[in-house]
Protein backbone atom coordinates (compact mmCIF):
# COMPACT_ATOMS: atom_id res chain seq x y z
CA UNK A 1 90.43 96.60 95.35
CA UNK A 2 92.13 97.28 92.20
CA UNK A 3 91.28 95.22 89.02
CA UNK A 4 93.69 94.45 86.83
CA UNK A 5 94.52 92.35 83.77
CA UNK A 6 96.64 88.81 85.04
CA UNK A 7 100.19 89.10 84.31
CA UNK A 8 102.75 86.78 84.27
CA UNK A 9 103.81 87.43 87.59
CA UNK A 10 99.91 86.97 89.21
CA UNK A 11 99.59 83.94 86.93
CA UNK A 12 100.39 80.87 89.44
CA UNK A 13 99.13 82.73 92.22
CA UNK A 14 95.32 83.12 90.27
CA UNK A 15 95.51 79.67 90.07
CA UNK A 16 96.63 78.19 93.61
CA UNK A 17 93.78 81.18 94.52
CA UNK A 18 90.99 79.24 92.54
CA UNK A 19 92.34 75.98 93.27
CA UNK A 20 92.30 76.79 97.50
CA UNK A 21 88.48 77.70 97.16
CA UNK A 22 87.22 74.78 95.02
CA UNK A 23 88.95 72.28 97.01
CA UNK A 24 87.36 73.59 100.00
CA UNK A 25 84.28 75.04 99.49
CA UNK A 26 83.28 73.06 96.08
CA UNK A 27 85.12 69.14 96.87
CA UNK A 28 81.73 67.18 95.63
CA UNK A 29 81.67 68.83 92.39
CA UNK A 30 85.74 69.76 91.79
CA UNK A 31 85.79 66.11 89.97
CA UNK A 32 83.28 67.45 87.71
CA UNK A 33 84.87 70.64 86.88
CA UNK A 34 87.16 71.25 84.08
CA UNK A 35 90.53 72.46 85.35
CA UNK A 36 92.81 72.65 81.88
CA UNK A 37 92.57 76.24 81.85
CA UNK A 38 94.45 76.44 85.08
CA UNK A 39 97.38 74.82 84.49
CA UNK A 40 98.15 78.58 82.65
CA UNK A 41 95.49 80.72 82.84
CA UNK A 42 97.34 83.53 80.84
CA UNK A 43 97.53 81.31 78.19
CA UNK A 44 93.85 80.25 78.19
CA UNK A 45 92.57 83.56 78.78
CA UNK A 46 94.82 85.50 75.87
CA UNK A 47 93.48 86.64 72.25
CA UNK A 48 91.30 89.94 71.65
CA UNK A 49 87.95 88.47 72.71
CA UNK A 50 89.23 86.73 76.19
CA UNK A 51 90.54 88.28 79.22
CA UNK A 52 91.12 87.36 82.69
CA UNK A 53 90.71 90.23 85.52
CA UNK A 54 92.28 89.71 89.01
CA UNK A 55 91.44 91.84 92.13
CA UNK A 56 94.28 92.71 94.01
CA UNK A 57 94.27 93.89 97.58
CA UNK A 58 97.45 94.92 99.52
CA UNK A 59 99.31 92.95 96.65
CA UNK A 60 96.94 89.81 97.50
CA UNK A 61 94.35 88.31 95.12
CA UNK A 62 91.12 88.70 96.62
CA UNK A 63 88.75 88.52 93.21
CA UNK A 64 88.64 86.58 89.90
CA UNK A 65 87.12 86.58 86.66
CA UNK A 66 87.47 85.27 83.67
CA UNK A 67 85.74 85.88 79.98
CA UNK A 68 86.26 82.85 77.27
CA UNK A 69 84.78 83.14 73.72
CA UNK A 70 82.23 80.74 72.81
CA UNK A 71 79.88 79.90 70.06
CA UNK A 72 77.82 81.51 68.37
CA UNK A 73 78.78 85.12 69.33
CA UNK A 74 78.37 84.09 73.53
CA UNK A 75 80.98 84.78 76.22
CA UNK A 76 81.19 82.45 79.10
CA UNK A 77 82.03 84.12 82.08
CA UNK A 78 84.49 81.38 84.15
CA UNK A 79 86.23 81.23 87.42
CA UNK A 80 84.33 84.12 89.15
CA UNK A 81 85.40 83.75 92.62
CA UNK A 82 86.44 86.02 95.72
CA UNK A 83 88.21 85.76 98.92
CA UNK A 84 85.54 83.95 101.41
CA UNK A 85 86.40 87.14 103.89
CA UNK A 86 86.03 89.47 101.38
CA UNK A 87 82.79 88.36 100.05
CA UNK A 88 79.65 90.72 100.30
CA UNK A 89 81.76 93.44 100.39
CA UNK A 90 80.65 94.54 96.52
CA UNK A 91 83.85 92.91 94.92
CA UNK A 92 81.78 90.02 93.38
CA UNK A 93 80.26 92.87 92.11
CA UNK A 94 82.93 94.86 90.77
CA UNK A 95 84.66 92.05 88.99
CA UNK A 96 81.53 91.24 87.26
CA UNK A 97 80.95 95.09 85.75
CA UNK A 98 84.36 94.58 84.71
CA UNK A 99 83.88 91.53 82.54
CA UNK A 100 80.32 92.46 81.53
CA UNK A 101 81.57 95.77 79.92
CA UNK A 102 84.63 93.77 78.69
CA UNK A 103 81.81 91.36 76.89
CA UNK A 104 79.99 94.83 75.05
CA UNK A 105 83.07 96.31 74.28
CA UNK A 106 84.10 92.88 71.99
CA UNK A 107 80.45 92.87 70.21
CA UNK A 108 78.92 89.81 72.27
CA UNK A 109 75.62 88.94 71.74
CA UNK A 110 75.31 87.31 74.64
CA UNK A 111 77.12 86.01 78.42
CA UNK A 112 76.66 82.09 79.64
CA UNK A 113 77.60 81.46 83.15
CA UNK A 114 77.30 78.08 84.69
CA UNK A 115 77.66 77.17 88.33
CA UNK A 116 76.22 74.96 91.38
CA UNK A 117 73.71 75.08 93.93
CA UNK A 118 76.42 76.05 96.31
CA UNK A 119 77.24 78.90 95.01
CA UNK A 120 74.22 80.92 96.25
CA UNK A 121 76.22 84.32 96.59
CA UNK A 122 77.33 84.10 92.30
CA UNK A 123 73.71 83.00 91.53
CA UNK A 124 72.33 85.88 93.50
CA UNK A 125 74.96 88.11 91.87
CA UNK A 126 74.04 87.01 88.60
CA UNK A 127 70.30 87.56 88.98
CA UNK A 128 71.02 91.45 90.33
CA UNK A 129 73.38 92.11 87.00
CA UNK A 130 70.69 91.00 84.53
CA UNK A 131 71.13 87.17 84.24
CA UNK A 132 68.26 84.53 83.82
CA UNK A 133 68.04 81.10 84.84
CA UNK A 134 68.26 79.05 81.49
CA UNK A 135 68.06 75.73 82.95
CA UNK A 136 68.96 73.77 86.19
CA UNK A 137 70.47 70.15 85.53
CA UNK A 138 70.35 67.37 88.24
CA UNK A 139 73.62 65.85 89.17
CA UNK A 140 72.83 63.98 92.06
CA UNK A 141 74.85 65.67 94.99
CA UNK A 142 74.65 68.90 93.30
CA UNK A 143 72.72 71.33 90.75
CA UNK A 144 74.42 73.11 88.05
CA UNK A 145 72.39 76.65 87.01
CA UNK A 146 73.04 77.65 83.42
CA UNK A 147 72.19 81.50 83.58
CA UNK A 148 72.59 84.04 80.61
CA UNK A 149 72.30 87.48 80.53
CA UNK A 150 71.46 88.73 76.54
CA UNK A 151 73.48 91.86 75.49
CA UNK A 152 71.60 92.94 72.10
């Protein structure tokens, strides 16, 4: 897999990529889920202290990750999916060290990732990179883990 900044021309595709694999593997909680930043994702993910990464495969998308400034020096790390037959494979992994480094390079004090119960593969990644669970919220159908991994 090679990881690359999104370009114009991988733009649409990242998003039909992520939209495919929330619509079938996350339906319950895809009402829940803010999708603004997909209507351009190059546009949502510019500026010096956001980037989106894509993993490419045989000129295929198979990996994505996002890094968004937030407050108070924090990063949230968004839209960290890959390829359902190209999972446990180490690109997860690979697109994670990507944005992490991305994260120390830009002087952030800390990363915030959120996600559901049903993503048991991104918690467990999470956990092996240095994240903690922060706090689990209740939504009925679903659970949504707030993890954080502290870079100072």
């Amino acid at each position: 897999m090679q990881i690359t900044n999104l370009n114009q021309s991988y733009n649409q595709k990242a998003s039909v990529f992520i939209k495919d694999i929330m619509s079938k593997e996350f339906h319950i909680e895809e009402s829940e889920f803010c999708k603004e930043d997909l209507k351009d994702l190059l546009k949502n993910y510019s500026g010096k202290k956001n980037v989106f990464y894509i993993g490419i495969e045989d000129d295929n998308i198979i990996a994505t990750a996002g890094v968004k400034e937030d407050a108070g020096g924090s990063a949230l790390i968004r839209r960290l999916f890959v390829k359902e037959n190209k999972r446990q494979h180490g690109y997860g992994n690979e697109i994670l060290t990507k944005a992490i480094a991305f994260c120390k390079k830009r002087g952030y004090k800390k990363i915030i990732f959120r996600c559901t119960n049903n993503m048991a593969g991104a918690i467990n990644l999470m956990l092996k990179n240095g994240f903690v669970e922060k706090d689990i919220v209740n939504m009925g159908d679903y659970k949504i883990y707030l993890m954080e991994k502290n870079l100072q």
